[in-house]
PDB file of N, CA and C in Angstrom:
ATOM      1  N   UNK A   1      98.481 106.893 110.179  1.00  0.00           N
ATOM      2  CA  UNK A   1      97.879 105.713 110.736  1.00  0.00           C
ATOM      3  C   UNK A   1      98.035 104.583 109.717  1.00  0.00           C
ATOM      4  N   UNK A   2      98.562 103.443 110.341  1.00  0.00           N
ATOM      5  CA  UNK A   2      98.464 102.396 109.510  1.00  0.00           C
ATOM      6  C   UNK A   2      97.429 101.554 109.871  1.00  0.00           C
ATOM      7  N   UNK A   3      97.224 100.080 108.745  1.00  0.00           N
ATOM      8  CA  UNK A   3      96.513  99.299 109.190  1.00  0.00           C
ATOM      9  C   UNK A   3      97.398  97.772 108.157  1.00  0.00           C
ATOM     10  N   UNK A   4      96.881  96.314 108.935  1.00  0.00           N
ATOM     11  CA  UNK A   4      97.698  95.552 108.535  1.00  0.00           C
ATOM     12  C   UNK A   4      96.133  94.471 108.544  1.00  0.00           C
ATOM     13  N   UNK A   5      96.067  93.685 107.780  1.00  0.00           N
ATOM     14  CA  UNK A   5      94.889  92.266 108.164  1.00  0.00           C
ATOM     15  C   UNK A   5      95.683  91.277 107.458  1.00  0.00           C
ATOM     16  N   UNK A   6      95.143  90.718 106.959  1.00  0.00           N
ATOM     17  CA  UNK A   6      95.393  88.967 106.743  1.00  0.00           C
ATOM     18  C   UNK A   6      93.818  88.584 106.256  1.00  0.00           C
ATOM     19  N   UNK A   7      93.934  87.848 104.840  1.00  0.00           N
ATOM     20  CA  UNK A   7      92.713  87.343 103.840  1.00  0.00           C
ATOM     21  C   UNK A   7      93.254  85.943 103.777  1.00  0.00           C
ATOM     22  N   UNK A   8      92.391  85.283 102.733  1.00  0.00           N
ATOM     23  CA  UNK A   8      92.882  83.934 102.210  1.00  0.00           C
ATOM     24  C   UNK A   8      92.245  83.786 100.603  1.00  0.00           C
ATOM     25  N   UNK A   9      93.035  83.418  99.942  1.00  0.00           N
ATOM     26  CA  UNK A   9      93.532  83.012  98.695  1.00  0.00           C
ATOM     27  C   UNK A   9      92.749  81.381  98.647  1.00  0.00           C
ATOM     28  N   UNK A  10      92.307  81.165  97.590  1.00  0.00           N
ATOM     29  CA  UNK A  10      91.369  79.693  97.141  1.00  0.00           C
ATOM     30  C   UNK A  10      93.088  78.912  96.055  1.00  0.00           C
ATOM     31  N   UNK A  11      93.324  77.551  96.437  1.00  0.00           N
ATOM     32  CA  UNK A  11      94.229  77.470  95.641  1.00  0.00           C
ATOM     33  C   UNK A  11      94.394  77.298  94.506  1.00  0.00           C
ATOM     34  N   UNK A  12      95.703  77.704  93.681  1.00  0.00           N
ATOM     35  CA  UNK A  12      95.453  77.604  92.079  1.00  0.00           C
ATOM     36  C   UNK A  12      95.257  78.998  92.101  1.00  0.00           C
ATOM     37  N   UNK A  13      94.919  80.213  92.704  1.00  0.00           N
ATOM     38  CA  UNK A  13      94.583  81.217  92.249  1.00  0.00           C
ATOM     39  C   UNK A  13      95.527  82.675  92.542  1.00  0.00           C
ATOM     40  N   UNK A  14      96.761  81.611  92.728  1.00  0.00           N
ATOM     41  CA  UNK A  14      98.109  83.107  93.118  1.00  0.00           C
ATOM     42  C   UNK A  14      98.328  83.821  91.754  1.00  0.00           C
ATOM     43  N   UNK A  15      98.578  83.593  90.432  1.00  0.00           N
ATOM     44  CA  UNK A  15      98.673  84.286  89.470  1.00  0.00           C
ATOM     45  C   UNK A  15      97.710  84.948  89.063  1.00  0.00           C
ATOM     46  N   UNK A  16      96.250  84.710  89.324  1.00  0.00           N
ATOM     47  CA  UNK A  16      94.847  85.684  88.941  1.00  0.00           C
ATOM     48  C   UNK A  16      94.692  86.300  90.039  1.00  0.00           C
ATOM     49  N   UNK A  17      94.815  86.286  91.382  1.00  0.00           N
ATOM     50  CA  UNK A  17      95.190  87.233  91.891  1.00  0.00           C
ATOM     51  C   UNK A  17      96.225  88.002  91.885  1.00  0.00           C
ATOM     52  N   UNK A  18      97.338  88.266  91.476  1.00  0.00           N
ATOM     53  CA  UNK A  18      98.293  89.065  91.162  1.00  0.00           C
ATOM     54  C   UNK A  18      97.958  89.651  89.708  1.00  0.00           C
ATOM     55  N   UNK A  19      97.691  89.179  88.946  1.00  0.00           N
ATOM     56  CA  UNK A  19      97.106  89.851  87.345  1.00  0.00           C
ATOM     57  C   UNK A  19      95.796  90.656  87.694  1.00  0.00           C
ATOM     58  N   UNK A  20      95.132  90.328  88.048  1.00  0.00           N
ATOM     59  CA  UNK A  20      94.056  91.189  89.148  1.00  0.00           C
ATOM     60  C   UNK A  20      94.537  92.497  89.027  1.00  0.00           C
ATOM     61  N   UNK A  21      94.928  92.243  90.409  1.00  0.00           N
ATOM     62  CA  UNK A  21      96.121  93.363  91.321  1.00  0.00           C
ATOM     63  C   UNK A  21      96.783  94.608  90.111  1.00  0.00           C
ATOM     64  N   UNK A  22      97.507  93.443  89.463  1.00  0.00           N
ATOM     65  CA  UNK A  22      98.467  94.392  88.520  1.00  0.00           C
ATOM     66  C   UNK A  22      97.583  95.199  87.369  1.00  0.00           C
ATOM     67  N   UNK A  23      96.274  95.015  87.399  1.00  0.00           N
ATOM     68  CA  UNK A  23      95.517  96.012  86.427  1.00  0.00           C
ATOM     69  C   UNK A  23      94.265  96.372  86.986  1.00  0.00           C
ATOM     70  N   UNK A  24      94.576  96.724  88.033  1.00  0.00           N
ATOM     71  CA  UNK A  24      93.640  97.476  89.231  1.00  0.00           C
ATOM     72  C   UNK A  24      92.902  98.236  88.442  1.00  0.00           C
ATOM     73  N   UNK A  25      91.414  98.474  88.723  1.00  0.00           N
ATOM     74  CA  UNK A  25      90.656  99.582  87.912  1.00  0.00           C
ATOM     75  C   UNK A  25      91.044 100.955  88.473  1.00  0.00           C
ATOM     76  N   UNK A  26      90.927 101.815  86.898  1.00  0.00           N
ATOM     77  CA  UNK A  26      91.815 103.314  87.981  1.00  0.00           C
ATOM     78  C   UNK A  26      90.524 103.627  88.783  1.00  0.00           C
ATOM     79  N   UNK A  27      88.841 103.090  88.561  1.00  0.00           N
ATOM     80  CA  UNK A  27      87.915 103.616  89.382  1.00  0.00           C
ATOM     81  C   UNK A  27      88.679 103.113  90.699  1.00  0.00           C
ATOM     82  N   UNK A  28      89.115 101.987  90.644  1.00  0.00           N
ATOM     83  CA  UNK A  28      89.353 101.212  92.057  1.00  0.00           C
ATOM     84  C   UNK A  28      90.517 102.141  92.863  1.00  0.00           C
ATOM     85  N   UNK A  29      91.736 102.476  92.263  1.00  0.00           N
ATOM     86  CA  UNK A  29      92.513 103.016  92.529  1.00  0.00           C
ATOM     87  C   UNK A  29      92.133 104.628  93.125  1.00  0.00           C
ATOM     88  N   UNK A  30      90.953 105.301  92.456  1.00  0.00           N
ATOM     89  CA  UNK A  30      90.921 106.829  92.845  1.00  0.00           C
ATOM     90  C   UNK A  30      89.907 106.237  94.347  1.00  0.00           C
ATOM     91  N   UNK A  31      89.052 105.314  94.277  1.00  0.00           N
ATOM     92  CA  UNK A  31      88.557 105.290  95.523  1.00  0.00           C
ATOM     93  C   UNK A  31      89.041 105.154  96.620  1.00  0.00           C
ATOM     94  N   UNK A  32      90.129 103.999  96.197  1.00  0.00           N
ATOM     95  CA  UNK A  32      91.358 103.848  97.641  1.00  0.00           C
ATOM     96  C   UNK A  32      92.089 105.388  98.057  1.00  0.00           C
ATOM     97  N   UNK A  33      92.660 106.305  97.128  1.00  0.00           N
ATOM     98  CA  UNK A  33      93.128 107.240  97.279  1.00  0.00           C
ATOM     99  C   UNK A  33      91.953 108.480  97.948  1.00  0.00           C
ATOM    100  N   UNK A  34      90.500 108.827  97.672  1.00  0.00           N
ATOM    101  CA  UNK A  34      89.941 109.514  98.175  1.00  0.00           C
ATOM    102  C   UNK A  34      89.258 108.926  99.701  1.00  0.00           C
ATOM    103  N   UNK A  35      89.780 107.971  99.738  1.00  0.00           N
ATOM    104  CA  UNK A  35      89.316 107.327 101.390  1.00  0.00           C
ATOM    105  C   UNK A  35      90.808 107.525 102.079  1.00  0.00           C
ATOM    106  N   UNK A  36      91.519 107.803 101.486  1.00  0.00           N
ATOM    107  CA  UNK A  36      92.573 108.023 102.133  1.00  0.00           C
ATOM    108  C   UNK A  36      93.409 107.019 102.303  1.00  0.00           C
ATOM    109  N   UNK A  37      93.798 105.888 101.655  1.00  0.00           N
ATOM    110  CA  UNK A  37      94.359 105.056 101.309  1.00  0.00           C
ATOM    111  C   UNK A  37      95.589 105.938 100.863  1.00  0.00           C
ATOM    112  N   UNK A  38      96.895 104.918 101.139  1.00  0.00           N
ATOM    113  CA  UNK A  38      97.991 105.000 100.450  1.00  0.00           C
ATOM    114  C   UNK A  38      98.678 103.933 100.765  1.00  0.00           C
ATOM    115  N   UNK A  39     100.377 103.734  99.946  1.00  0.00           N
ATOM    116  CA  UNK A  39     101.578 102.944 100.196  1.00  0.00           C
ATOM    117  C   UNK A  39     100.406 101.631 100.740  1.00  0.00           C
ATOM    118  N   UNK A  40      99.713 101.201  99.964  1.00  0.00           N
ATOM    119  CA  UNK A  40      99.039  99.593  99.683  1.00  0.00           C
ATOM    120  C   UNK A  40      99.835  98.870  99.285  1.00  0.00           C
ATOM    121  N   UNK A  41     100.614  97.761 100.021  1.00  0.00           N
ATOM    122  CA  UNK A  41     100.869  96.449  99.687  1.00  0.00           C
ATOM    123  C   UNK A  41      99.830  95.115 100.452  1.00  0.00           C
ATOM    124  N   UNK A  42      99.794  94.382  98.872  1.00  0.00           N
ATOM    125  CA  UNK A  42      99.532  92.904  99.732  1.00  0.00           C
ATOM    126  C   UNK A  42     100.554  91.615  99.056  1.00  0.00           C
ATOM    127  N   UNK A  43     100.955  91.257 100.374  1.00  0.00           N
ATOM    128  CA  UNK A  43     101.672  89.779 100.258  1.00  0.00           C
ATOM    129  C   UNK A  43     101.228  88.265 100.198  1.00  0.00           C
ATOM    130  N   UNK A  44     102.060  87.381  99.998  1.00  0.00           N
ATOM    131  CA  UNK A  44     101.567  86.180  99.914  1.00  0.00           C
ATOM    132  C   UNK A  44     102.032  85.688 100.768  1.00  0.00           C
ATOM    133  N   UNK A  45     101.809  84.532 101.349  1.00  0.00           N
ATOM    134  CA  UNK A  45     102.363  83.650 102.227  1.00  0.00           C
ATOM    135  C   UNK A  45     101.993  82.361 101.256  1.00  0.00           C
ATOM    136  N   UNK A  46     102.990  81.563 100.528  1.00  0.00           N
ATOM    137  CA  UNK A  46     102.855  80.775  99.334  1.00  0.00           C
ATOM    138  C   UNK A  46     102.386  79.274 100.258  1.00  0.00           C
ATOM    139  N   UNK A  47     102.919  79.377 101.221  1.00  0.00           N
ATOM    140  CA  UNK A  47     102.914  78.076 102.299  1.00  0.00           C
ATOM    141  C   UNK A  47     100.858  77.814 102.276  1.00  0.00           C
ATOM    142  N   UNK A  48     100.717  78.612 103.156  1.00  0.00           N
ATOM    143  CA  UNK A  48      99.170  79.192 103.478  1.00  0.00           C
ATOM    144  C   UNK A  48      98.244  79.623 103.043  1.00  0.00           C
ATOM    145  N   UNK A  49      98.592  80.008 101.309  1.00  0.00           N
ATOM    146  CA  UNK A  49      97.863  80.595 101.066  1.00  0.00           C
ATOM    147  C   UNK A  49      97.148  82.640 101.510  1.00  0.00           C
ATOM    148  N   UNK A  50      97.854  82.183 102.815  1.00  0.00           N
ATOM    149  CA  UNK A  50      97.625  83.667 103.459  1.00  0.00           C
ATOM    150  C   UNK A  50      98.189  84.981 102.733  1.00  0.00           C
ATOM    151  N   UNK A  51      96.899  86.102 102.853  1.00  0.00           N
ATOM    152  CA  UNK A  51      97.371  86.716 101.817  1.00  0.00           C
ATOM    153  C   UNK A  51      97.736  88.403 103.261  1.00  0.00           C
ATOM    154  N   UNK A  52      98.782  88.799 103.191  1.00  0.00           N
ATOM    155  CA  UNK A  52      98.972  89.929 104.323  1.00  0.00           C
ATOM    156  C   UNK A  52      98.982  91.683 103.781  1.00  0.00           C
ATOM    157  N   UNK A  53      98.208  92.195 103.950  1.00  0.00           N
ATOM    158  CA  UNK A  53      97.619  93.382 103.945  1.00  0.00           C
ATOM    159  C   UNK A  53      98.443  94.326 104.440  1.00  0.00           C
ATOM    160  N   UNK A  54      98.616  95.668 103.884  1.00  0.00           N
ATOM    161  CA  UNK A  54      99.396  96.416 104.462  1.00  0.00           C
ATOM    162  C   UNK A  54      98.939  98.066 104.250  1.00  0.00           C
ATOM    163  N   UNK A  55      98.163  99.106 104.406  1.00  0.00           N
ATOM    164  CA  UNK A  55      97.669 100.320 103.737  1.00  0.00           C
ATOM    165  C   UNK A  55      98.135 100.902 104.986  1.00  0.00           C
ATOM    166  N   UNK A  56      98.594 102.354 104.539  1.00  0.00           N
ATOM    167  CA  UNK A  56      98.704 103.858 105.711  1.00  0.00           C
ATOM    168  C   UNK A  56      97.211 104.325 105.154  1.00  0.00           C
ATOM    169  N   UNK A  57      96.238 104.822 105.882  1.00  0.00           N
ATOM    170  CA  UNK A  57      95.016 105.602 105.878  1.00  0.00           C
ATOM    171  C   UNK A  57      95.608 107.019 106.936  1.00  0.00           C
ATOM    172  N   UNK A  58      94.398 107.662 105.991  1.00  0.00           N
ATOM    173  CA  UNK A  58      94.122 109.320 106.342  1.00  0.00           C
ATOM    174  C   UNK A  58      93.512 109.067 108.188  1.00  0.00           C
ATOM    175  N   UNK A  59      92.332 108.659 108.211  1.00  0.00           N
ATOM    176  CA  UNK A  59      92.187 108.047 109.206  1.00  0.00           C
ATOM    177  C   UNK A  59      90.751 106.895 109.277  1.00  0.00           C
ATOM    178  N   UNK A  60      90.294 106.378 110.307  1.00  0.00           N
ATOM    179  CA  UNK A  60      89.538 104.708 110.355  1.00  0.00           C
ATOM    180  C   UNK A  60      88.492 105.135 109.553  1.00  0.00           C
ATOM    181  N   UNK A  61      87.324 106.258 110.090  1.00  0.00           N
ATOM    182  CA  UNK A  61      85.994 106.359 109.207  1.00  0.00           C
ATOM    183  C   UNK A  61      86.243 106.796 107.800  1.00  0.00           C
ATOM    184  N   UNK A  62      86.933 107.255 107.274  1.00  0.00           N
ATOM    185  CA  UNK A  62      86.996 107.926 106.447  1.00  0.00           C
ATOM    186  C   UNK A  62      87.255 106.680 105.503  1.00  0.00           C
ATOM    187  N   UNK A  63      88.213 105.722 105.851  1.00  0.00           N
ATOM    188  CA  UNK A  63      88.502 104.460 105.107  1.00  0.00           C
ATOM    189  C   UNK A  63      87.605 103.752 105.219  1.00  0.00           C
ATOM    190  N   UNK A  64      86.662 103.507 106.135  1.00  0.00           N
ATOM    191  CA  UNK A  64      85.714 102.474 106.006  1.00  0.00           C
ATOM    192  C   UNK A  64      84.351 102.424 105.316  1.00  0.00           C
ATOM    193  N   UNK A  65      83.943 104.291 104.955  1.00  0.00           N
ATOM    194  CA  UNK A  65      83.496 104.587 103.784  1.00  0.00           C
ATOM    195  C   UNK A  65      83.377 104.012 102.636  1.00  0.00           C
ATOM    196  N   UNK A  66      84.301 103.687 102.352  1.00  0.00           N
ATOM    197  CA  UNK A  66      85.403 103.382 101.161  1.00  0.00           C
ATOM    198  C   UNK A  66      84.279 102.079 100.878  1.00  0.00           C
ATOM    199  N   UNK A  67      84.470 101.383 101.728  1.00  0.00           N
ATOM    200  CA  UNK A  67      83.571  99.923 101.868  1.00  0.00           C
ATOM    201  C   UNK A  67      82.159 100.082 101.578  1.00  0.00           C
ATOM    202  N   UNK A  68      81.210 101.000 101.417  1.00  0.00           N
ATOM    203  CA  UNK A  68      79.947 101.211 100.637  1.00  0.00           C
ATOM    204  C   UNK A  68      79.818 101.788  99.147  1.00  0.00           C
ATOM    205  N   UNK A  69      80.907 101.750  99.109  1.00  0.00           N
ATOM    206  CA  UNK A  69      80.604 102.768  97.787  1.00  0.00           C
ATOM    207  C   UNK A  69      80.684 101.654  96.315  1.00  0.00           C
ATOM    208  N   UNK A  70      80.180 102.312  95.590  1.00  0.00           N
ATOM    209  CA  UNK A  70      79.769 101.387  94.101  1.00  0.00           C
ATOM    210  C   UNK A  70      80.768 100.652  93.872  1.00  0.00           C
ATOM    211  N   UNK A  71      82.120 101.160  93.698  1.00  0.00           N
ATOM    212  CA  UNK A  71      83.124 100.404  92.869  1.00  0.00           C
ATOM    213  C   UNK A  71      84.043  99.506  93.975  1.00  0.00           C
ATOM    214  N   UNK A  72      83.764  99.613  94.982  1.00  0.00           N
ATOM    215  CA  UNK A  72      83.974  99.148  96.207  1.00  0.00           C
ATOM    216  C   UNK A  72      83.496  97.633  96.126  1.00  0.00           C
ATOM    217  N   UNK A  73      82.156  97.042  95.801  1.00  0.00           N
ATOM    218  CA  UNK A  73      81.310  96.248  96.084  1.00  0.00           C
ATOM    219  C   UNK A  73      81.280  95.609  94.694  1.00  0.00           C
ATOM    220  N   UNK A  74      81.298  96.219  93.384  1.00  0.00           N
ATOM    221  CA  UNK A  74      82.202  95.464  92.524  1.00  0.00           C
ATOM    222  C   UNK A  74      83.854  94.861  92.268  1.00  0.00           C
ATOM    223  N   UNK A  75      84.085  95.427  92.859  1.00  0.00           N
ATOM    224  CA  UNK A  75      85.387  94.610  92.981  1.00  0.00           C
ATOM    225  C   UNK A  75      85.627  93.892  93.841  1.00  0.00           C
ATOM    226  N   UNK A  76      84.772  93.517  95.056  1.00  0.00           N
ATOM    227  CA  UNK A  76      84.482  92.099  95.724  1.00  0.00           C
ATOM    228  C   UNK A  76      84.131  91.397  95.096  1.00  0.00           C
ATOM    229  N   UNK A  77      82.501  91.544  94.265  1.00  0.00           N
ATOM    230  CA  UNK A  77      82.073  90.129  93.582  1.00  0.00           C
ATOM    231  C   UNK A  77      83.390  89.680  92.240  1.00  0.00           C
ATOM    232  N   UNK A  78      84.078  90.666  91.909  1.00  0.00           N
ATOM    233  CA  UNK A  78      84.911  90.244  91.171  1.00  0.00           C
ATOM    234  C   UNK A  78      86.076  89.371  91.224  1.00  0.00           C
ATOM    235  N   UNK A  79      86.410  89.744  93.067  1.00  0.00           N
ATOM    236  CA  UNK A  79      87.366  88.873  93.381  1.00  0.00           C
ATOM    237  C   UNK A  79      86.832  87.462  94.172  1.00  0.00           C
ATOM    238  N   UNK A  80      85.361  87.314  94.382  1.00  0.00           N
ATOM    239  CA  UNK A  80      84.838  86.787  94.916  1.00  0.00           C
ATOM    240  C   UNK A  80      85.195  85.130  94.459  1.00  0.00           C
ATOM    241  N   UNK A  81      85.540  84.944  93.461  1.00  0.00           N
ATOM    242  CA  UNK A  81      85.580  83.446  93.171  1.00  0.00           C
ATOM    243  C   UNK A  81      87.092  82.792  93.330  1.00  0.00           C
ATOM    244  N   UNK A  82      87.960  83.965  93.835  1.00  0.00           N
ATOM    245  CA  UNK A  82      89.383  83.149  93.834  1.00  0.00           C
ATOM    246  C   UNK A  82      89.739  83.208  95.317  1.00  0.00           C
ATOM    247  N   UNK A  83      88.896  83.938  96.601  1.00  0.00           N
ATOM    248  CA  UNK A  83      89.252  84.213  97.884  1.00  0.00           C
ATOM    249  C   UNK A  83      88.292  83.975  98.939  1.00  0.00           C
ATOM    250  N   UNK A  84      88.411  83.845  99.845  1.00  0.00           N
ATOM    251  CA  UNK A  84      87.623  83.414 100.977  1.00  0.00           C
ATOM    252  C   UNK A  84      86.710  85.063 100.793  1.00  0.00           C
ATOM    253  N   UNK A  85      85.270  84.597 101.334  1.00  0.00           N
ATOM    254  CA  UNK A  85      84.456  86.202 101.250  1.00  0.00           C
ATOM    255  C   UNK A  85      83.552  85.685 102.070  1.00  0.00           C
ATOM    256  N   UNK A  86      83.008  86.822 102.162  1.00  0.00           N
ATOM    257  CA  UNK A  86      81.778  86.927 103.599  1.00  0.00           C
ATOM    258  C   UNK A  86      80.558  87.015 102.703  1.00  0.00           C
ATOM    259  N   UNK A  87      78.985  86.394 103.102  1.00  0.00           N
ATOM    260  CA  UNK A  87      77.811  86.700 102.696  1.00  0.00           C
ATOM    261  C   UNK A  87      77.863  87.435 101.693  1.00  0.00           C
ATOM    262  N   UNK A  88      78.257  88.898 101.583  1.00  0.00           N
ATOM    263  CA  UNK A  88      78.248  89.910 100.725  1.00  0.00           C
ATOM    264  C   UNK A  88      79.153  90.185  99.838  1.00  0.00           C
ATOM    265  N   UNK A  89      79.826  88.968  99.524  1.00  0.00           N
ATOM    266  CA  UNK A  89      81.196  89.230  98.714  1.00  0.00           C
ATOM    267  C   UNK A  89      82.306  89.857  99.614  1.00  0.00           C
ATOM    268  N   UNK A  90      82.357  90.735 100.670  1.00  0.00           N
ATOM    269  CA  UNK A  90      83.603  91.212 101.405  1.00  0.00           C
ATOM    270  C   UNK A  90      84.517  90.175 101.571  1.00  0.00           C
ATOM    271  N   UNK A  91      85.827  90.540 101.643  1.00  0.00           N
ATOM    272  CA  UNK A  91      86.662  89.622 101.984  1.00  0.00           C
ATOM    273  C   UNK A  91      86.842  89.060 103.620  1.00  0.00           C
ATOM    274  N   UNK A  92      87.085  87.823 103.468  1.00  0.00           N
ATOM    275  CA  UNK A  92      87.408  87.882 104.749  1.00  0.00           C
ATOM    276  C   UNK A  92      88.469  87.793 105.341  1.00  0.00           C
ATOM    277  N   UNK A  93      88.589  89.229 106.105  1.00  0.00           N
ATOM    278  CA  UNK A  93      89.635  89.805 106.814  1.00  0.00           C
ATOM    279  C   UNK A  93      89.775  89.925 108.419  1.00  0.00           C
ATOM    280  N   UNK A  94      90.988  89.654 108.684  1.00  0.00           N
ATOM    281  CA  UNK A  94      91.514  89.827 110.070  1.00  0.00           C
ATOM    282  C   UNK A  94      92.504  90.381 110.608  1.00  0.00           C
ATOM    283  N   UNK A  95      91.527  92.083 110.905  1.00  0.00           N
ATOM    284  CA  UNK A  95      92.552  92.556 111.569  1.00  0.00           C
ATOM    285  C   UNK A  95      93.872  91.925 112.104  1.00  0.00           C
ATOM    286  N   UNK A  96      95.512  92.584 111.808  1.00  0.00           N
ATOM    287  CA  UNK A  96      96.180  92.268 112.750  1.00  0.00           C
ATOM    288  C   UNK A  96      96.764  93.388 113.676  1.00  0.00           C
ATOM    289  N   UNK A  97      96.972  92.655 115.098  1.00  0.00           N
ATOM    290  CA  UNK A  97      97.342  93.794 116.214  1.00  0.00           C
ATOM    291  C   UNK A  97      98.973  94.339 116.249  1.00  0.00           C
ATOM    292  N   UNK A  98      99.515  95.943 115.830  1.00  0.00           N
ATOM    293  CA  UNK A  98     100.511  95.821 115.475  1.00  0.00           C
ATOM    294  C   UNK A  98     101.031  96.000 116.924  1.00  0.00           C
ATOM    295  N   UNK A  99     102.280  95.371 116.719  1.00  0.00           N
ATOM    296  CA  UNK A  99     103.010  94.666 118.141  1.00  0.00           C
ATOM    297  C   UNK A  99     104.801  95.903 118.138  1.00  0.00           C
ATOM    298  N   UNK A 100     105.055  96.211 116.845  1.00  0.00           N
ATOM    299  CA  UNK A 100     106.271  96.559 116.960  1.00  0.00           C
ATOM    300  C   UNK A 100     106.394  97.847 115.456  1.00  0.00           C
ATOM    301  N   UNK A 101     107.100  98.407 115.666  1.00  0.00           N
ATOM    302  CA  UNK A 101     106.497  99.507 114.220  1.00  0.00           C
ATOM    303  C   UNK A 101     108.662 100.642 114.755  1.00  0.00           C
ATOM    304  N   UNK A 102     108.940 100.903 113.328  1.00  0.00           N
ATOM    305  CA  UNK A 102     110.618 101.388 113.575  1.00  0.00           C
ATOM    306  C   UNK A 102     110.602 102.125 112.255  1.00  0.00           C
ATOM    307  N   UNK A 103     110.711 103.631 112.366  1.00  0.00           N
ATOM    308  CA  UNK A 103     110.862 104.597 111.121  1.00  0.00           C
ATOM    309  C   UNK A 103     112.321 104.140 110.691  1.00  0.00           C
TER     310      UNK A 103
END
C-alpha cells in the first residue's frame, strides 16, 4: 500500500528543510520503520513551495499510530517553524488521490 500528500514549506526554508531531512533522528527513523513505513521520499516543488510526499506503508492503522507516539510529536514542533502546521504542530497535509500507478 502506498500513500502520497502534499505539505507546504514557509519561504527561505528549502535548505533547513533538507538538512533536517538529511540528519533524521535514528529515534525518528526506527518509528517510521515500526509503523511500517518504507521507500519515504519527499519532493519539492521550488515554484510553490509545495512539498510532495511519497511512503509504501505496512498498512493505514498501523501508520497512523505512528502519529501519537513521543518522537512523533517532537519532530513536528521541531519542524514547526519552517512549514505550514495545524493547532498541534502536525503538518498540514493533503491527502493525494492516486489516479494512475505502473510496476
Amino acid at each position: 500500500m502506498y500513500k502520497a500528500f502534499k505539505m507546504k514549506l514557509y519561504p527561505g526554508f528549502e535548505e533547513e528543510y533538507e538538512r533536517r531531512h538529511n540528519e533524521l533522528w535514528p529515534e525518528m527513523r526506527e518509528m517510521i520503520h515500526t509503523h511500517g513505513g518504507k521507500n519515504y521520499s519527499i519532493f519539492l516543488d521550488r515554484e510553490t513551495l509545495t512539498l510532495f510526499g511519497y511512503i509504501e506503508i505496512d498498512n493505514e492503522e498501523l501508520w497512523e499510530k505512528g502519529a501519537d507516539t513521543v518522537i512523533n510529536r517532537k519532530w513536528w514542533d521541531f519542524m514547526a517553524d519552517i512549514m505550514e502546521t495545524n493547532p498541534d504542530n502536525s503538518p498540514v497535509s493533503v491527502d493525494l488521490k492516486p489516479l494512475f500507478h505502473l510496476d
